[in-house]
N, C-alpha and C. Protein backbone atom coordinates (compact mmCIF):
# COMPACT_ATOMS: atom_id res chain seq x y z
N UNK A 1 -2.65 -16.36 -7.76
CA UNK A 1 -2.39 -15.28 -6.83
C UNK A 1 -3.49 -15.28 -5.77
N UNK A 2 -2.77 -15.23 -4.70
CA UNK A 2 -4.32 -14.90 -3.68
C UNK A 2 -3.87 -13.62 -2.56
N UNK A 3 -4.94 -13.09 -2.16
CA UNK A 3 -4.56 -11.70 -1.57
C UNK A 3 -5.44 -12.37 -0.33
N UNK A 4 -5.19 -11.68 0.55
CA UNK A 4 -5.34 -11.69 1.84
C UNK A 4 -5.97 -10.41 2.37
N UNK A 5 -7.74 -9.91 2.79
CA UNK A 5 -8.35 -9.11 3.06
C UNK A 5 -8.53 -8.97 4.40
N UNK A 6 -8.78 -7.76 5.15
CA UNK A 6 -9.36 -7.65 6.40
C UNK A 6 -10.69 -7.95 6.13
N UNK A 7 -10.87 -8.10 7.40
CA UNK A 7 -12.78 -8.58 7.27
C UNK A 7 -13.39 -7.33 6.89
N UNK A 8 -13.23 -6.02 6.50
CA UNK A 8 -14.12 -5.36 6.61
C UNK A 8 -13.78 -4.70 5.06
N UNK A 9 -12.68 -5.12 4.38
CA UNK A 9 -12.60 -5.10 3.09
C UNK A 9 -13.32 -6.10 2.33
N UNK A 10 -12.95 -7.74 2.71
CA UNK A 10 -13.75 -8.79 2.50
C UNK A 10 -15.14 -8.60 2.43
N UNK A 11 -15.90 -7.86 3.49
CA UNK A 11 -16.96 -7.48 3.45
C UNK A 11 -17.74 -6.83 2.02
N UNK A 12 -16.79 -5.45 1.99
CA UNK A 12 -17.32 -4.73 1.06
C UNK A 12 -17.18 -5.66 -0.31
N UNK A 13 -15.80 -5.86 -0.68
CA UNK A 13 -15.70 -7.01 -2.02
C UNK A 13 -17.29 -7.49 -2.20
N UNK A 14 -17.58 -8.61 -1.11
CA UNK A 14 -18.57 -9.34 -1.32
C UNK A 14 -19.65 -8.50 -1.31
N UNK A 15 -20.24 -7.07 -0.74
CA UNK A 15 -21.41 -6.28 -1.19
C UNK A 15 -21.05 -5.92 -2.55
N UNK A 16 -19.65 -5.69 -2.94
CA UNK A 16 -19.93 -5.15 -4.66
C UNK A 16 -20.28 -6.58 -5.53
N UNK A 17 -19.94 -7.71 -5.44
CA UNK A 17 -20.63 -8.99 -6.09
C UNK A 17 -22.03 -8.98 -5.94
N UNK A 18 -22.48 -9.22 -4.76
CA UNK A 18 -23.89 -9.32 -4.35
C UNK A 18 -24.50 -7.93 -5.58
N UNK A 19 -23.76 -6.90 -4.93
CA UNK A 19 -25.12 -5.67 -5.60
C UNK A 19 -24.44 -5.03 -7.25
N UNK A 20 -23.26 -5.62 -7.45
CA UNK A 20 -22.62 -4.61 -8.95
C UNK A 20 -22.49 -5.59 -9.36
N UNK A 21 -23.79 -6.50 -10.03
CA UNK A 21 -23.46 -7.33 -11.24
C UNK A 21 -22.18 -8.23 -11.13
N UNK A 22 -21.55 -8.33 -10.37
CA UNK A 22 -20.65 -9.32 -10.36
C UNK A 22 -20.78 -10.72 -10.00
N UNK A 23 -19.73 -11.35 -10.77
CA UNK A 23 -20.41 -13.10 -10.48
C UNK A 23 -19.58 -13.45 -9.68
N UNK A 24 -17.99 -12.82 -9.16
CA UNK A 24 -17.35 -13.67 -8.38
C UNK A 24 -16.15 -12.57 -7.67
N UNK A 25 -15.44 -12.78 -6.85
CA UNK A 25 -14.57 -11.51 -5.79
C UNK A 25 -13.58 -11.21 -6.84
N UNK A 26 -12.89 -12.60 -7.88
CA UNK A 26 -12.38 -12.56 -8.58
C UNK A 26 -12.71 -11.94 -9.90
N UNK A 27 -13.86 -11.61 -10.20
CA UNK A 27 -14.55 -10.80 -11.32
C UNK A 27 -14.44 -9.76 -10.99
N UNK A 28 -14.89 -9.11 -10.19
CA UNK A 28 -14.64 -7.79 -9.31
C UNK A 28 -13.48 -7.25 -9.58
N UNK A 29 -12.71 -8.24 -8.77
CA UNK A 29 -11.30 -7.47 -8.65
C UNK A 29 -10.03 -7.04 -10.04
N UNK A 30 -10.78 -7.94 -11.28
CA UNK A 30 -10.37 -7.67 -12.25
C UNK A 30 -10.73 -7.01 -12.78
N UNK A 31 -11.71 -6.50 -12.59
CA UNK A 31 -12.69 -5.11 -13.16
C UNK A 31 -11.85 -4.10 -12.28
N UNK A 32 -11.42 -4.10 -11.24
CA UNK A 32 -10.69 -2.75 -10.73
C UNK A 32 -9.52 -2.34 -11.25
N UNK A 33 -8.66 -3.98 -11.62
CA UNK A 33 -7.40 -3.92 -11.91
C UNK A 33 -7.64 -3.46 -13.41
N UNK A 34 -8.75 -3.25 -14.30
CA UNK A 34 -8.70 -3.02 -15.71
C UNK A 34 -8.63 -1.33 -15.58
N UNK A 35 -10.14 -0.85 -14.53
CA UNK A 35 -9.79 0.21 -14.25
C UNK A 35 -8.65 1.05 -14.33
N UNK A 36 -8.11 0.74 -13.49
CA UNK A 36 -7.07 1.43 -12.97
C UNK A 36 -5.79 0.98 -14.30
N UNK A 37 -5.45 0.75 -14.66
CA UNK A 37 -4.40 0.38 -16.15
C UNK A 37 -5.12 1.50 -17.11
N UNK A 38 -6.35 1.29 -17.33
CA UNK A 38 -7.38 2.90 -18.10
C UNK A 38 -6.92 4.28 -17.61
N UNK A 39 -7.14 4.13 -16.34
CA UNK A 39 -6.52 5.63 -15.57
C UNK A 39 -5.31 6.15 -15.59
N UNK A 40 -4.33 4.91 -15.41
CA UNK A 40 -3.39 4.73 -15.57
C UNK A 40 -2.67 5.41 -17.27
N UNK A 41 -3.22 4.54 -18.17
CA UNK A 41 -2.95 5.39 -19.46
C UNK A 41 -3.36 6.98 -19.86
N UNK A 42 -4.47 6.95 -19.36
CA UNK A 42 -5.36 8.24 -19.46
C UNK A 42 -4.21 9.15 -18.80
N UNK A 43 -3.72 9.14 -17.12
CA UNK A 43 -2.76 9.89 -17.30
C UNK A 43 -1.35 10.42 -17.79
N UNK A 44 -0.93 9.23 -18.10
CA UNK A 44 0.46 8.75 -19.02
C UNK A 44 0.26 9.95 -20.18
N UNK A 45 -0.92 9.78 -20.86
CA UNK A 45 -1.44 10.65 -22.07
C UNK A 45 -1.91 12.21 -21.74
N UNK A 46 -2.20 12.20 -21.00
CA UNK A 46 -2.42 13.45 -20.32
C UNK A 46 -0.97 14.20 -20.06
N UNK A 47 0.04 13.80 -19.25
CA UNK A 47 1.18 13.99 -18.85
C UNK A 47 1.71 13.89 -19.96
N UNK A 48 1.74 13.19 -21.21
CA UNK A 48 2.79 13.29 -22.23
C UNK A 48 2.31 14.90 -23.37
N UNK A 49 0.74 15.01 -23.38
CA UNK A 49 -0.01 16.36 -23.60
C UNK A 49 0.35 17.45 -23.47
N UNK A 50 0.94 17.82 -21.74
CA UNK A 50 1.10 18.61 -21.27
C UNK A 50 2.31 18.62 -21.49
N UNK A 51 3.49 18.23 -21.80
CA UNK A 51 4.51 18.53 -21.53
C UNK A 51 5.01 19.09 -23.77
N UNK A 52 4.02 18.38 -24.17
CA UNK A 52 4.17 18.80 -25.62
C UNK A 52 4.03 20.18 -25.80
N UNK A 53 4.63 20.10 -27.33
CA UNK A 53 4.47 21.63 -27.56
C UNK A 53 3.29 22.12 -28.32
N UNK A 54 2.71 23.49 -28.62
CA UNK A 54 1.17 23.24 -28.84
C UNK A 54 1.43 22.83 -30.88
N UNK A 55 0.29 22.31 -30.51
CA UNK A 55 -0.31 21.93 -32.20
C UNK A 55 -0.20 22.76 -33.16
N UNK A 56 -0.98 23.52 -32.38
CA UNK A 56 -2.18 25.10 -33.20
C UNK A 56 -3.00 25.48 -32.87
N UNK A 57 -3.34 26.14 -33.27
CA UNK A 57 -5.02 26.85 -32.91
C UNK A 57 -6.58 25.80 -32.77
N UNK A 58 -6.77 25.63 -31.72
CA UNK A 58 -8.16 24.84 -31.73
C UNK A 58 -9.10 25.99 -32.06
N UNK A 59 -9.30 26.02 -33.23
CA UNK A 59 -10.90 27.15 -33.93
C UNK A 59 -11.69 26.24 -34.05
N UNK A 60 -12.42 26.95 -34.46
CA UNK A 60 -13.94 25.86 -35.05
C UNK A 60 -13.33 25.20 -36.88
N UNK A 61 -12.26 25.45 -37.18
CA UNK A 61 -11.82 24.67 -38.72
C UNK A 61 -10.96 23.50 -37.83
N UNK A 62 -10.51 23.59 -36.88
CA UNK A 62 -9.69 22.54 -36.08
C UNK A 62 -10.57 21.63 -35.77
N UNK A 63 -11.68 21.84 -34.95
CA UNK A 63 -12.56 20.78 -34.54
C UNK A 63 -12.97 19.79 -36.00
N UNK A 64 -13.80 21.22 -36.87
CA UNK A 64 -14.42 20.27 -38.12
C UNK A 64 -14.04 19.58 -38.64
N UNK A 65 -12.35 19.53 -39.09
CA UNK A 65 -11.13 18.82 -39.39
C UNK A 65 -11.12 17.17 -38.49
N UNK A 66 -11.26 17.64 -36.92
CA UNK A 66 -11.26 16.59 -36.20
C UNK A 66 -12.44 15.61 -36.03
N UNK A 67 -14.12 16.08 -36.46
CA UNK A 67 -15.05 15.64 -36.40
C UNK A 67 -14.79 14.70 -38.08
N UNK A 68 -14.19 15.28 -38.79
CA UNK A 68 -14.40 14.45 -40.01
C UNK A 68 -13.18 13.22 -40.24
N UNK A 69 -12.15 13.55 -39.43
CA UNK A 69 -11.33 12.72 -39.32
C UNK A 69 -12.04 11.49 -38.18
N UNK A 70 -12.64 11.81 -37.68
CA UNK A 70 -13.18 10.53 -36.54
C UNK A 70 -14.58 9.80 -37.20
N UNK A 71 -14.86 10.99 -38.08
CA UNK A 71 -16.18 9.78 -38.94
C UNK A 71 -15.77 8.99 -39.80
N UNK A 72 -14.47 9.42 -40.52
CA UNK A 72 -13.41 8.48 -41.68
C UNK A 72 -13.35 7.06 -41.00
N UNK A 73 -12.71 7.44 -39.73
CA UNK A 73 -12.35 6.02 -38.88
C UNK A 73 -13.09 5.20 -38.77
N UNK A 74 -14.53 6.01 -38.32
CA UNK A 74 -15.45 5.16 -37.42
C UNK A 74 -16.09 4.55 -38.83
N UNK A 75 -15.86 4.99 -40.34
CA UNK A 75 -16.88 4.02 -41.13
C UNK A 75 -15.55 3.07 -41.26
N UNK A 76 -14.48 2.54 -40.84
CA UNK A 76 -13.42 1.78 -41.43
C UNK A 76 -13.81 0.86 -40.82
């Protein structure tokens, strides 16, 4: 695939290589395209959230429930 930049996009590309750790326009630009697929889900999930119906009550037994369910995971 090759894309075709104005010079003053071209430009910037090549200041985010030069100065954001990047090794190539093509490294870069796959780092945006990962971005954005993240954002992308994040709102998918957000939007599917909102349109649900509620759970329950977020109390403080809801959270503790949820803090111990994420330490279960995280020793798996």
């Amino acid at each position: 695939m090759n894309v075709s930049l104005p010079e003053s996009l071209k430009l910037f590309v090549d200041d985010q290589v030069a100065n954001g750790g990047y090794g190539t326009s093509s490294e870069y630009i796959r780092d945006l395209i990962r971005k954005e697929q993240d954002r992308t889900r994040l709102r998918n999930l957000l939007l599917e959230g909102a349109v649900s119906p509620p759970a329950g009550v977020a109390d403080a037994a809801f959270f503790k429930e949820l803090r111990q369910r994420v330490r279960s995971r995280a020793k798996k």
